[in-house]
PDB file of N, CA and C in Angstrom:
ATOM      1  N   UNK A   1     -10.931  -0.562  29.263  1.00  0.00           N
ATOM      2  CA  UNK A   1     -10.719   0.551  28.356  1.00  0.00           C
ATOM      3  C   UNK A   1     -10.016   0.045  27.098  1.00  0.00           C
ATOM      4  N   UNK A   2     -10.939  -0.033  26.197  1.00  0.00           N
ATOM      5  CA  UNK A   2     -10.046  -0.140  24.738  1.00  0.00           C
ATOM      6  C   UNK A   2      -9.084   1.146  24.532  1.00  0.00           C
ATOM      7  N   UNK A   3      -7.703   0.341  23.684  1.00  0.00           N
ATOM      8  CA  UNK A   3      -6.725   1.244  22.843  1.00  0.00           C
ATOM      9  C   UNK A   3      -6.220   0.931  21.874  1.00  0.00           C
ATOM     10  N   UNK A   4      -5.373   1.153  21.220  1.00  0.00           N
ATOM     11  CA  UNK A   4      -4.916   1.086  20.117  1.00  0.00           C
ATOM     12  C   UNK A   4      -3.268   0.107  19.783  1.00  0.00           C
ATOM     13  N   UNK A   5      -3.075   0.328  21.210  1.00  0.00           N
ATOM     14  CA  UNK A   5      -1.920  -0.599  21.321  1.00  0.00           C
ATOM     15  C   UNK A   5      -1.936  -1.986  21.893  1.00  0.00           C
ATOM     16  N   UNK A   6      -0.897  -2.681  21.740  1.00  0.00           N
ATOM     17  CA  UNK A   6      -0.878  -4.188  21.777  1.00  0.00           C
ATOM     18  C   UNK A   6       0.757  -4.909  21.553  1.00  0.00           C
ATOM     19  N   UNK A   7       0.886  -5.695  22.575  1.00  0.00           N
ATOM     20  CA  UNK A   7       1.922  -6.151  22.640  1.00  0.00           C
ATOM     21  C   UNK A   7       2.161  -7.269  21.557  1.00  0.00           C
ATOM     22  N   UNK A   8       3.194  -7.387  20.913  1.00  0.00           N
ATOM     23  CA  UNK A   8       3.631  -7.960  20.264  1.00  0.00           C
ATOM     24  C   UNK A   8       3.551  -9.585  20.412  1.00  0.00           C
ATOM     25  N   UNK A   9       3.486 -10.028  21.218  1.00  0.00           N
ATOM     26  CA  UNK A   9       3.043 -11.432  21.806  1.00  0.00           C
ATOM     27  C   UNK A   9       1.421 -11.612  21.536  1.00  0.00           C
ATOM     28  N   UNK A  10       0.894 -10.619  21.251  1.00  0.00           N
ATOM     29  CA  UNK A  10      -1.020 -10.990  21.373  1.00  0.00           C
ATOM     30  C   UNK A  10      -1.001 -10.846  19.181  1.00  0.00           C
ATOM     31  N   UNK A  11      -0.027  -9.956  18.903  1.00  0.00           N
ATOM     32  CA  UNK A  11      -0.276  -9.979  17.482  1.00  0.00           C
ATOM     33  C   UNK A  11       0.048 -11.203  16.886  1.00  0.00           C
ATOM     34  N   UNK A  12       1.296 -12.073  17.096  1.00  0.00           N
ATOM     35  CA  UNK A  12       1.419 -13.362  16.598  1.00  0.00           C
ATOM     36  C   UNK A  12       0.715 -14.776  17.033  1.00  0.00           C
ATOM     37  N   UNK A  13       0.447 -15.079  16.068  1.00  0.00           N
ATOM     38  CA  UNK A  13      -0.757 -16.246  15.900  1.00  0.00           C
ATOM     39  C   UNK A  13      -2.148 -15.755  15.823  1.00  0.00           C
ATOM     40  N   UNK A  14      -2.250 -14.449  15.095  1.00  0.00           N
ATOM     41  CA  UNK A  14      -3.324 -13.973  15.156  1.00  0.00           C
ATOM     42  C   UNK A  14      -3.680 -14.655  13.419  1.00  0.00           C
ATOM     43  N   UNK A  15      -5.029 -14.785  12.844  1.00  0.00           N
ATOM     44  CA  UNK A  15      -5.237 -14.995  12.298  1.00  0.00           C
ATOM     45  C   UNK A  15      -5.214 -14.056  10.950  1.00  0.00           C
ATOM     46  N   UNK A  16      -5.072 -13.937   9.376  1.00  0.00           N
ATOM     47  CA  UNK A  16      -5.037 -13.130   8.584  1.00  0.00           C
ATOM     48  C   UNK A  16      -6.551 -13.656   6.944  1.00  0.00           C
ATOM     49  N   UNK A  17      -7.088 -12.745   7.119  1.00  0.00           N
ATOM     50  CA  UNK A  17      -7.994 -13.435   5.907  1.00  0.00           C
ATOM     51  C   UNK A  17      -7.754 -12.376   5.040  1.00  0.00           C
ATOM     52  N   UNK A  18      -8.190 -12.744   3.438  1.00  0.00           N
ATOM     53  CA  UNK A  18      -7.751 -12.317   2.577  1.00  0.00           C
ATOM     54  C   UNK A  18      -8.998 -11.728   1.998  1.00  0.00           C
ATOM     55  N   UNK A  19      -9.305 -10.720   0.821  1.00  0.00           N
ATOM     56  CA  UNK A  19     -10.061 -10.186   0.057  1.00  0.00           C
ATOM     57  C   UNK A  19     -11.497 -10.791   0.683  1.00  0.00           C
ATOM     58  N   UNK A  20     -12.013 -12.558   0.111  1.00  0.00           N
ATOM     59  CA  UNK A  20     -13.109 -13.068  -0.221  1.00  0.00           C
ATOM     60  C   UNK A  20     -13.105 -13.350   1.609  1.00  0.00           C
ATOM     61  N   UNK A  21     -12.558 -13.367   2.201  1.00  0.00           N
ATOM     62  CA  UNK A  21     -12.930 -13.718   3.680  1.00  0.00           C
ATOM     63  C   UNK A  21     -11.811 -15.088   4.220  1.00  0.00           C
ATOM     64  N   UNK A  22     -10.957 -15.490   3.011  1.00  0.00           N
ATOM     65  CA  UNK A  22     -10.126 -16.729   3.337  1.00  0.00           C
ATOM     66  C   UNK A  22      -9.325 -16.468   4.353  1.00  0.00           C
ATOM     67  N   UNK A  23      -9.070 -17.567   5.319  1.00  0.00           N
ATOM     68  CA  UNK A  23      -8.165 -17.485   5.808  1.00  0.00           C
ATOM     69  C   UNK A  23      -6.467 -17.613   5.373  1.00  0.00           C
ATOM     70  N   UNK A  24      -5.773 -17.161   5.437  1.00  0.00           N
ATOM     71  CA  UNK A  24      -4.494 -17.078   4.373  1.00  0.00           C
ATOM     72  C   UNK A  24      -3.407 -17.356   5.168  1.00  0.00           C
ATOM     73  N   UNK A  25      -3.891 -17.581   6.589  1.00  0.00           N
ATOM     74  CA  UNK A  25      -2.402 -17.793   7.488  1.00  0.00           C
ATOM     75  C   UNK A  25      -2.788 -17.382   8.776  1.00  0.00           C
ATOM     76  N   UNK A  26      -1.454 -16.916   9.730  1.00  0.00           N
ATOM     77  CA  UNK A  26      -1.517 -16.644  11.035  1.00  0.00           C
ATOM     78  C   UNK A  26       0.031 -15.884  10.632  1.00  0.00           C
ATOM     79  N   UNK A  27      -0.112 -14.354  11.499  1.00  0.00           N
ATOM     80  CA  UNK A  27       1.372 -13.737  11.728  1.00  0.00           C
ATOM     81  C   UNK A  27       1.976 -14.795  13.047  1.00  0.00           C
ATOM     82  N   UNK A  28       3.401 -14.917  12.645  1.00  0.00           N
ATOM     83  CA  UNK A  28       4.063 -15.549  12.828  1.00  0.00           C
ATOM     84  C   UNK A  28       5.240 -15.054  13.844  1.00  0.00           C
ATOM     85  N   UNK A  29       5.443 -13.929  12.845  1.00  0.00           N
ATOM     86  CA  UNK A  29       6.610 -12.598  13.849  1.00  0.00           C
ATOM     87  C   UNK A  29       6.457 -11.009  13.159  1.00  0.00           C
ATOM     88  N   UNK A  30       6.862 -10.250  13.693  1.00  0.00           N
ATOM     89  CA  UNK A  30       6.764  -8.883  13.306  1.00  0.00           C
ATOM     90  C   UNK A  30       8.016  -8.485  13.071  1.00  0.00           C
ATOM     91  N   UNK A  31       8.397  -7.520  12.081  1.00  0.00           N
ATOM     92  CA  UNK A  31       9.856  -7.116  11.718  1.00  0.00           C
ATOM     93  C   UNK A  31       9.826  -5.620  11.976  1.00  0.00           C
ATOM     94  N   UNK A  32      10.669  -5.040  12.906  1.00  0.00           N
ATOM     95  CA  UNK A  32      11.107  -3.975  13.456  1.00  0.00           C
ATOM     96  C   UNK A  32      11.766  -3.238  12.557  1.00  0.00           C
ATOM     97  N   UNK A  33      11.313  -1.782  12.138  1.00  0.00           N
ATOM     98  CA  UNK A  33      12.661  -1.463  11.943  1.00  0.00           C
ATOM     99  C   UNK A  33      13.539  -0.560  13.194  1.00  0.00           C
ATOM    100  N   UNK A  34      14.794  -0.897  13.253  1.00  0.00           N
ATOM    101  CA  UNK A  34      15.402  -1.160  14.478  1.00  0.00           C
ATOM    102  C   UNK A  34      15.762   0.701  14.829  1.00  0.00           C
ATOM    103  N   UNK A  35      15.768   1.447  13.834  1.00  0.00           N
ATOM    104  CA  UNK A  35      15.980   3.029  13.795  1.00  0.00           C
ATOM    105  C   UNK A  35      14.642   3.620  13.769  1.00  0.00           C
ATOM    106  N   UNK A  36      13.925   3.665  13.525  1.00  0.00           N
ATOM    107  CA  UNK A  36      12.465   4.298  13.652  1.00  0.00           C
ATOM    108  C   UNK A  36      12.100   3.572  14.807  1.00  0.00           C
ATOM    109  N   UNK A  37      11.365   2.000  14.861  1.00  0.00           N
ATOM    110  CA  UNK A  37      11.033   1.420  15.895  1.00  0.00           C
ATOM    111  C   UNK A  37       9.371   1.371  15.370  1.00  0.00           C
ATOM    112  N   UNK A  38       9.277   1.301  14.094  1.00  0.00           N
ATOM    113  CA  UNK A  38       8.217   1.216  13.388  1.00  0.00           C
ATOM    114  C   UNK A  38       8.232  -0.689  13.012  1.00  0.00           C
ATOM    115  N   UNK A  39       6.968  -0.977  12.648  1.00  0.00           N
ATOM    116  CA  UNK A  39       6.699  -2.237  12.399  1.00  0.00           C
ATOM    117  C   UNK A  39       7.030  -2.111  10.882  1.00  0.00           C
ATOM    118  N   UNK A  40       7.812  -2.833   9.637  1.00  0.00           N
ATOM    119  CA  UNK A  40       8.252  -2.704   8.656  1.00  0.00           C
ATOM    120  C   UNK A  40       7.165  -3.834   8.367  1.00  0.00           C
ATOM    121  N   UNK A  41       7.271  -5.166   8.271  1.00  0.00           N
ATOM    122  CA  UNK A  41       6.407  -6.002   8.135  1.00  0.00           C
ATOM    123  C   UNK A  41       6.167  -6.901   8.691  1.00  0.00           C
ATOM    124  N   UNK A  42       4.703  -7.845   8.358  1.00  0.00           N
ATOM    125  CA  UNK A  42       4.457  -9.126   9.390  1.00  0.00           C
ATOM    126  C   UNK A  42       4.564 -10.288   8.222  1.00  0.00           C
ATOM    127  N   UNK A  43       5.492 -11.421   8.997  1.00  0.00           N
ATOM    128  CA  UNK A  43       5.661 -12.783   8.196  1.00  0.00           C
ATOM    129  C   UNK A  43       4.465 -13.305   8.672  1.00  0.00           C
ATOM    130  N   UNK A  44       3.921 -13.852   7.467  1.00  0.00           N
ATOM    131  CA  UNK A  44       3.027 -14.977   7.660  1.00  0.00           C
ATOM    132  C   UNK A  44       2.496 -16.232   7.423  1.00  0.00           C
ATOM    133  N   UNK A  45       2.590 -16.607   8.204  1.00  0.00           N
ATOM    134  CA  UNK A  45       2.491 -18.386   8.449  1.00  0.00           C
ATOM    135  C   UNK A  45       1.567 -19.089   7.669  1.00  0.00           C
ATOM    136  N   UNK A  46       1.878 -19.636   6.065  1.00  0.00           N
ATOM    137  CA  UNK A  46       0.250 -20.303   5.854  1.00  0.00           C
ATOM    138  C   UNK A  46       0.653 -21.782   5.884  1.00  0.00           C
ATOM    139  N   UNK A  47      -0.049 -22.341   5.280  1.00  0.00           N
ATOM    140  CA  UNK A  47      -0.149 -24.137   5.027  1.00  0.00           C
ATOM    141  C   UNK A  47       0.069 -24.793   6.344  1.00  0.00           C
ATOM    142  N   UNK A  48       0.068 -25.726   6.102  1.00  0.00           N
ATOM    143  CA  UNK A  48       0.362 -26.768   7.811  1.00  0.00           C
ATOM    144  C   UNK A  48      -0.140 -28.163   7.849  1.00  0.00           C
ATOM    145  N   UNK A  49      -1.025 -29.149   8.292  1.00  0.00           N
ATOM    146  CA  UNK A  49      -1.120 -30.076   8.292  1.00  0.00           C
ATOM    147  C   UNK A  49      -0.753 -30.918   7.175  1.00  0.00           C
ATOM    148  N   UNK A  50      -1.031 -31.274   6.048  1.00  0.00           N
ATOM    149  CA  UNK A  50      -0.736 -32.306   5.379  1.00  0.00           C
ATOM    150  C   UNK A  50       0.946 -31.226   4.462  1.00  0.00           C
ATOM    151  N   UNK A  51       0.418 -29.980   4.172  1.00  0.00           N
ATOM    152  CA  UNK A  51       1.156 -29.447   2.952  1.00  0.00           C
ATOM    153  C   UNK A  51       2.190 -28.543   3.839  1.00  0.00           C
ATOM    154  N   UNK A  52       3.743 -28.256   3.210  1.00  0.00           N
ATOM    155  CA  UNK A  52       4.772 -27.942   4.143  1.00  0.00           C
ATOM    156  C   UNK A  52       3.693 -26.189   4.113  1.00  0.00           C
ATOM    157  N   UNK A  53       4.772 -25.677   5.418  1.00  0.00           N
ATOM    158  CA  UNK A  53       4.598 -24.343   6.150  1.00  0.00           C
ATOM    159  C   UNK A  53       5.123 -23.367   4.680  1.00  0.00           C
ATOM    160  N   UNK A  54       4.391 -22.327   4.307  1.00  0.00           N
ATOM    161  CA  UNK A  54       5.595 -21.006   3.496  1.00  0.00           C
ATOM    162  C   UNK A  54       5.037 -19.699   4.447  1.00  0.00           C
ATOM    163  N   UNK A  55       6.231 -18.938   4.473  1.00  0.00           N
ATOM    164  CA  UNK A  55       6.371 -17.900   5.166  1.00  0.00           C
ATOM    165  C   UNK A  55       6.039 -16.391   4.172  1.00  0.00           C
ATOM    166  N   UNK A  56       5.214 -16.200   4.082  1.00  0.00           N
ATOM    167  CA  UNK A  56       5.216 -14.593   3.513  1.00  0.00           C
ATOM    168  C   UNK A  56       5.481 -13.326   4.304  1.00  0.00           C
ATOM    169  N   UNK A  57       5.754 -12.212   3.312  1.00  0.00           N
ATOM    170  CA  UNK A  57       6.322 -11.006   4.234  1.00  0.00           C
ATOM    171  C   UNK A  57       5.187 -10.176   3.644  1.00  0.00           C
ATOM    172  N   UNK A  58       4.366  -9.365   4.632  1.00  0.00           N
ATOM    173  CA  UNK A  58       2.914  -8.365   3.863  1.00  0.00           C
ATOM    174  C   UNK A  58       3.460  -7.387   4.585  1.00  0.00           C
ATOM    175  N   UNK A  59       3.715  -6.075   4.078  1.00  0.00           N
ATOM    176  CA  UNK A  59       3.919  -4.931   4.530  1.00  0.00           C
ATOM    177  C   UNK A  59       2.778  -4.471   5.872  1.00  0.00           C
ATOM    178  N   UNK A  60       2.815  -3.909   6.765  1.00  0.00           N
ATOM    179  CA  UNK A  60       2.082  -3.867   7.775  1.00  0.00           C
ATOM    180  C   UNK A  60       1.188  -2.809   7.564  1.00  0.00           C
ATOM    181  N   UNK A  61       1.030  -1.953   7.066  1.00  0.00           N
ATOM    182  CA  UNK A  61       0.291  -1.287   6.852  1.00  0.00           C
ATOM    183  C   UNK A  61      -0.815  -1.614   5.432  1.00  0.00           C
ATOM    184  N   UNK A  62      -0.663  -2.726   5.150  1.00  0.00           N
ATOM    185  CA  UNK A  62      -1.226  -3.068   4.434  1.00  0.00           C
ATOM    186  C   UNK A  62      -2.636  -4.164   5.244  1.00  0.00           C
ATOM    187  N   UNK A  63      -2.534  -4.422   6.220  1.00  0.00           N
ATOM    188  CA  UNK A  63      -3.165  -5.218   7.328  1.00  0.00           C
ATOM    189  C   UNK A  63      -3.997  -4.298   7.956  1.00  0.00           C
ATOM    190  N   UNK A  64      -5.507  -4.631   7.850  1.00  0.00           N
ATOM    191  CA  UNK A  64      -5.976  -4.043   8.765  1.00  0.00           C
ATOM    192  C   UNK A  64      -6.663  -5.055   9.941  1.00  0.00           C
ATOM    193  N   UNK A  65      -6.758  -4.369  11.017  1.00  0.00           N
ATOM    194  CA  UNK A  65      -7.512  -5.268  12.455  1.00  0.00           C
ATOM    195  C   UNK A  65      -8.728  -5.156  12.451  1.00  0.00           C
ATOM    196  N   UNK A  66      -9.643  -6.153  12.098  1.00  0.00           N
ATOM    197  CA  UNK A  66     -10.973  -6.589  12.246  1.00  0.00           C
ATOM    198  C   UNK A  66     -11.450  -6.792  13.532  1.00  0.00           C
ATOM    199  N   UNK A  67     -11.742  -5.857  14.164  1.00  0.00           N
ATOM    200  CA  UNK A  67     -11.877  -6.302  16.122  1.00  0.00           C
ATOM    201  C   UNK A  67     -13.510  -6.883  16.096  1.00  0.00           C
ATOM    202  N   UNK A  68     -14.420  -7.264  15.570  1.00  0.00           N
ATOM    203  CA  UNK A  68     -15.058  -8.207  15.425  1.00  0.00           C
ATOM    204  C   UNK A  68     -15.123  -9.436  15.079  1.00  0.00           C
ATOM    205  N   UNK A  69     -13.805  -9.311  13.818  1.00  0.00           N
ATOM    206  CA  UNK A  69     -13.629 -11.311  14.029  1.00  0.00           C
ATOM    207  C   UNK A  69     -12.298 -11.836  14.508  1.00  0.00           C
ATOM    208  N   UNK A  70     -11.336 -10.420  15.541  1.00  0.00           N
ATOM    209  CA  UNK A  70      -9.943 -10.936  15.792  1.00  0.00           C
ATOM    210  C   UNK A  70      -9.255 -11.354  14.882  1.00  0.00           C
ATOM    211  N   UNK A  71      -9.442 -10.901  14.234  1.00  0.00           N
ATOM    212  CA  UNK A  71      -7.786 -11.392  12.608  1.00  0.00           C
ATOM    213  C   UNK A  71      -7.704  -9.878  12.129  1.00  0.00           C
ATOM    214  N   UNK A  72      -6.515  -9.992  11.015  1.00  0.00           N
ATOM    215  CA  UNK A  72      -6.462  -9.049  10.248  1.00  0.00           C
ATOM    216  C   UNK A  72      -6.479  -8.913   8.941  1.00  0.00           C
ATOM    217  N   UNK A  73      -7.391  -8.590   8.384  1.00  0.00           N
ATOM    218  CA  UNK A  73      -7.905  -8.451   7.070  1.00  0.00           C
ATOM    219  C   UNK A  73      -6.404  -7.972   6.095  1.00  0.00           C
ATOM    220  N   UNK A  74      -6.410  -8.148   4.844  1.00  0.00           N
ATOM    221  CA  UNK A  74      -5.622  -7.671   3.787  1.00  0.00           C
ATOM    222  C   UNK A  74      -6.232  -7.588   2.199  1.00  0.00           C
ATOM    223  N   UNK A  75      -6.379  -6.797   1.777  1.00  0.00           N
ATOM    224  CA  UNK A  75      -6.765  -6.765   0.094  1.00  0.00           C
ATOM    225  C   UNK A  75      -6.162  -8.009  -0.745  1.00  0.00           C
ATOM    226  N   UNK A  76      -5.959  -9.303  -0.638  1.00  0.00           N
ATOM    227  CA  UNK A  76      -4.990 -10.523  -1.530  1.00  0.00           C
ATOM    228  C   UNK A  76      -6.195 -11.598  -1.344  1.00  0.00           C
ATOM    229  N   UNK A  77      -6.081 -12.227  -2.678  1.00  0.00           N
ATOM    230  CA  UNK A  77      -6.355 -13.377  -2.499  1.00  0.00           C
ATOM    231  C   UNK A  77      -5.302 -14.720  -2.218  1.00  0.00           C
ATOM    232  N   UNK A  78      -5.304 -15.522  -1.777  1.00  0.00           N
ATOM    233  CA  UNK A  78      -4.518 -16.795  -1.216  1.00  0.00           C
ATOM    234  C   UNK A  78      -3.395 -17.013  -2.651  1.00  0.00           C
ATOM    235  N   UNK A  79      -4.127 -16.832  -4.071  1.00  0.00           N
ATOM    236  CA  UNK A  79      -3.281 -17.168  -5.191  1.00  0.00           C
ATOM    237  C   UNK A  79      -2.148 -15.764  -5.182  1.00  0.00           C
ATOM    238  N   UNK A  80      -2.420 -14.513  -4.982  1.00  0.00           N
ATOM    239  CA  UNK A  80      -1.893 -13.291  -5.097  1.00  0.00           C
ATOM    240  C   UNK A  80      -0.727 -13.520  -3.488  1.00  0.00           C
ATOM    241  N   UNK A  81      -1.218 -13.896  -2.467  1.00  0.00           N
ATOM    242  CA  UNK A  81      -0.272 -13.530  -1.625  1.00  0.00           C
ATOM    243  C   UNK A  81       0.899 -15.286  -2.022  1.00  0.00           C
ATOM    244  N   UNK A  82       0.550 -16.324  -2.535  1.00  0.00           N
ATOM    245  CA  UNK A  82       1.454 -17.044  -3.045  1.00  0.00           C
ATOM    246  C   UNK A  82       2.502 -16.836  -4.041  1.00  0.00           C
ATOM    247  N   UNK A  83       1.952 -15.880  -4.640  1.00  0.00           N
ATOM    248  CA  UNK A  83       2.588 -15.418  -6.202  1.00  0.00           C
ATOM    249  C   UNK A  83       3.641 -14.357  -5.477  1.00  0.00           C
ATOM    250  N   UNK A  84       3.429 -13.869  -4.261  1.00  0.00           N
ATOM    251  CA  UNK A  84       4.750 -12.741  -4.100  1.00  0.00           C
ATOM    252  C   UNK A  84       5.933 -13.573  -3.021  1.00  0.00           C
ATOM    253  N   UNK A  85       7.055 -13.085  -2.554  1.00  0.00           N
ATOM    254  CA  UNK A  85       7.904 -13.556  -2.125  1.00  0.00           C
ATOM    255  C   UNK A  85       7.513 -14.794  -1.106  1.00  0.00           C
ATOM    256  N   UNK A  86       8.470 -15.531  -0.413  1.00  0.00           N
ATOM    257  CA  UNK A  86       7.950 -16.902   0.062  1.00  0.00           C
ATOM    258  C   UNK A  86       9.221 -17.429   0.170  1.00  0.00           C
ATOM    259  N   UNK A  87       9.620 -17.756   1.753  1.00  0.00           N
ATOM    260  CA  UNK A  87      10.629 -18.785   2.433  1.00  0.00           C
ATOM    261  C   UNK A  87      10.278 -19.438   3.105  1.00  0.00           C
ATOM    262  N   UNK A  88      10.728 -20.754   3.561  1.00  0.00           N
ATOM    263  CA  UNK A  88       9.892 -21.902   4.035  1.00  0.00           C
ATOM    264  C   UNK A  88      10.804 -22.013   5.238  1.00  0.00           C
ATOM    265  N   UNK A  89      12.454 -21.714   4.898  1.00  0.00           N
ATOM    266  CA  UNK A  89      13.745 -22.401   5.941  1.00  0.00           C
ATOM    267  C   UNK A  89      13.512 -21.457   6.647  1.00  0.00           C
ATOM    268  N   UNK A  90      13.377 -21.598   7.948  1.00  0.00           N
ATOM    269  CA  UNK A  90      13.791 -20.431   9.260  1.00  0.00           C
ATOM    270  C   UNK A  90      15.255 -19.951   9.252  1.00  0.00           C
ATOM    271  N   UNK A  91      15.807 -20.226   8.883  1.00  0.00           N
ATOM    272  CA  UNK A  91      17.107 -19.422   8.654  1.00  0.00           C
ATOM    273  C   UNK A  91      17.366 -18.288   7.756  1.00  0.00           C
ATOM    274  N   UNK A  92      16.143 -17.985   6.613  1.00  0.00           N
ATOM    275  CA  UNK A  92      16.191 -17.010   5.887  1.00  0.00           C
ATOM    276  C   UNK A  92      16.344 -15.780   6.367  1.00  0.00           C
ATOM    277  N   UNK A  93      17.208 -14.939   5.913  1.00  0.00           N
ATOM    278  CA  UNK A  93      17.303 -13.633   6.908  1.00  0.00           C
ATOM    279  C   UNK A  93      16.282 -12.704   6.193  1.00  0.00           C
ATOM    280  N   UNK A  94      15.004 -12.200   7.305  1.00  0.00           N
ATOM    281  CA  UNK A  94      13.901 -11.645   6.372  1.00  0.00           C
ATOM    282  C   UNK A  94      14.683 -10.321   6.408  1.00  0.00           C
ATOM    283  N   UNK A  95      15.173 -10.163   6.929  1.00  0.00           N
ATOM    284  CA  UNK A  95      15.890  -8.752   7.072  1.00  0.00           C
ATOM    285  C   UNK A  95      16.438  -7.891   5.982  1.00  0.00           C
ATOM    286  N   UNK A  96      17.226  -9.100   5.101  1.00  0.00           N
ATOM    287  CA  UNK A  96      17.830  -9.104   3.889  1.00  0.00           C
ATOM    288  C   UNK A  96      17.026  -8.531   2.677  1.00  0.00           C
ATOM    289  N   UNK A  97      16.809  -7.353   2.495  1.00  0.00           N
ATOM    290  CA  UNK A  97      16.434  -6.386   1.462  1.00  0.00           C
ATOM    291  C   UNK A  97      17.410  -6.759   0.260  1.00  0.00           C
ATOM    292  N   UNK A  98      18.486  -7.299  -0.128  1.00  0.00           N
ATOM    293  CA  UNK A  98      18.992  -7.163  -1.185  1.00  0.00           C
ATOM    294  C   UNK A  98      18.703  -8.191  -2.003  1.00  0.00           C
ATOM    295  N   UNK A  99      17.769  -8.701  -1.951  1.00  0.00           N
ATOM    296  CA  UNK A  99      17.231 -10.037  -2.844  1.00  0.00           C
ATOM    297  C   UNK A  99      16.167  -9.102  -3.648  1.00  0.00           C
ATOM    298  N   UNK A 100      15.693  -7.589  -3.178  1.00  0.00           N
ATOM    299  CA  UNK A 100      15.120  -7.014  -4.212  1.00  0.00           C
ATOM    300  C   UNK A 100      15.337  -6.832  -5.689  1.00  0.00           C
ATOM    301  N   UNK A 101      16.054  -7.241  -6.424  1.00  0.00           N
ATOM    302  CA  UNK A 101      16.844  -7.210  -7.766  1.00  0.00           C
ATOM    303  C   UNK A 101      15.939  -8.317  -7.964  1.00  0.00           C
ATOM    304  N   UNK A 102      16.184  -9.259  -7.224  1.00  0.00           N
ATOM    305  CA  UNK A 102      15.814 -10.577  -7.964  1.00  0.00           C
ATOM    306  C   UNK A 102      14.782 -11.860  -7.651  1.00  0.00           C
ATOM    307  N   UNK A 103      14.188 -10.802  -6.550  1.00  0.00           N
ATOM    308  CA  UNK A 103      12.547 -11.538  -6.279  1.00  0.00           C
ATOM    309  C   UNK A 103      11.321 -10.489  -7.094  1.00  0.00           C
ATOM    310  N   UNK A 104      10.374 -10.599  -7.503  1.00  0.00           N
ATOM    311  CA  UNK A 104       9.265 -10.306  -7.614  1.00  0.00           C
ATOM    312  C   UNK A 104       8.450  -9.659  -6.049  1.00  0.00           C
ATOM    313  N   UNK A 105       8.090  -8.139  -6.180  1.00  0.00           N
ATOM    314  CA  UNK A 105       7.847  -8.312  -5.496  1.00  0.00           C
ATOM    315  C   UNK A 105       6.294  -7.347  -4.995  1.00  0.00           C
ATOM    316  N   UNK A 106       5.179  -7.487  -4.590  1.00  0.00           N
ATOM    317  CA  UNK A 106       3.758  -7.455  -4.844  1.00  0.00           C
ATOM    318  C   UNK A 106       3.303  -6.535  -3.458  1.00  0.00           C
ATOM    319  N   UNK A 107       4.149  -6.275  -2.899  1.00  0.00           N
ATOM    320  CA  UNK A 107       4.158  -5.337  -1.676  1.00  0.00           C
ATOM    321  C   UNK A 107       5.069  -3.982  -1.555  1.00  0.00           C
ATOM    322  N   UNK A 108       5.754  -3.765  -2.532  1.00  0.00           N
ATOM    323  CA  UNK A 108       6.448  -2.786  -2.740  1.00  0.00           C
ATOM    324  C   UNK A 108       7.536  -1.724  -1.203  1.00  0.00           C
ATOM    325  N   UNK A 109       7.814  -3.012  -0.586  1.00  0.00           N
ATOM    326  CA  UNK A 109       8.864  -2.485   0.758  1.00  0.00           C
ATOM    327  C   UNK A 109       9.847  -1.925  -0.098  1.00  0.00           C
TER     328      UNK A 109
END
C-alpha cells in the first residue's frame, strides 16, 4: 500500500535534480522545526570526489518527490542553488537564522 509518509532515514541520501534534470546533490539531513514538528528545510549535499563537499539549505516545500525516478525535483539550476547560502564545516549551526542580515538569501525562510 502506497502513502504519503516516510521515515526520515529513507529521505536522506536521496537524490535532488534541478530545473534541466541535473543532478544537484543528495539530502543530507532534514531540519525540524522543533514547535510545529514541521520539516523547515533539507541540507543538501553537492560536490564530492575530486571537488570539496558544500552544504545547501532548500526550503522543503520547495522539493517535490518524483516517485518515478526516486529523487526530488526543485525549480534551480546547479549555478542558482550555488549562488544562495552554502557551509562546507559540519559545525555550522543550520539552525542559526540570524545570519539573515547578512547572507543573501534565494529561498526566502
Amino acid at each position: 500500500m502506497a502513502h504519503s509518509l516516510v521515515p526520515s532515514d529513507r529521505v536522506e541520501g536521496t537524490p535532488v535534480h534541478g530545473r534541466n534534470g541535473e543532478k544537484l546533490g543528495t539530502i543530507e539531513r532534514l531540519m525540524l522545526n522543533k514547535t510545529s514538528g514541521t520539516v523547515a528545510y533539507a541540507v543538501v549535499k553537492s560536490g564530492g570526489l575530486l571537488a570539496a563537499h558544500h552544504h545547501y539549505p532548500l526550503p522543503w516545500d520547495t522539493l517535490r518527490y518524483n516517485a518515478a525516478r526516486h529523487c526530488y525535483d526543485v525549480d534551480l539550476t546547479l549555478e542558482e542553488l550555488r549562488s544562495g547560502p552554502s557551509e562546507f564545516d559540519d559545525t555550522f549551526d543550520w539552525g542559526d537564522r540570524s545570519l539573515a542580515e547578512t547572507r543573501p538569501h534565494y529561498w526566502g525562510l
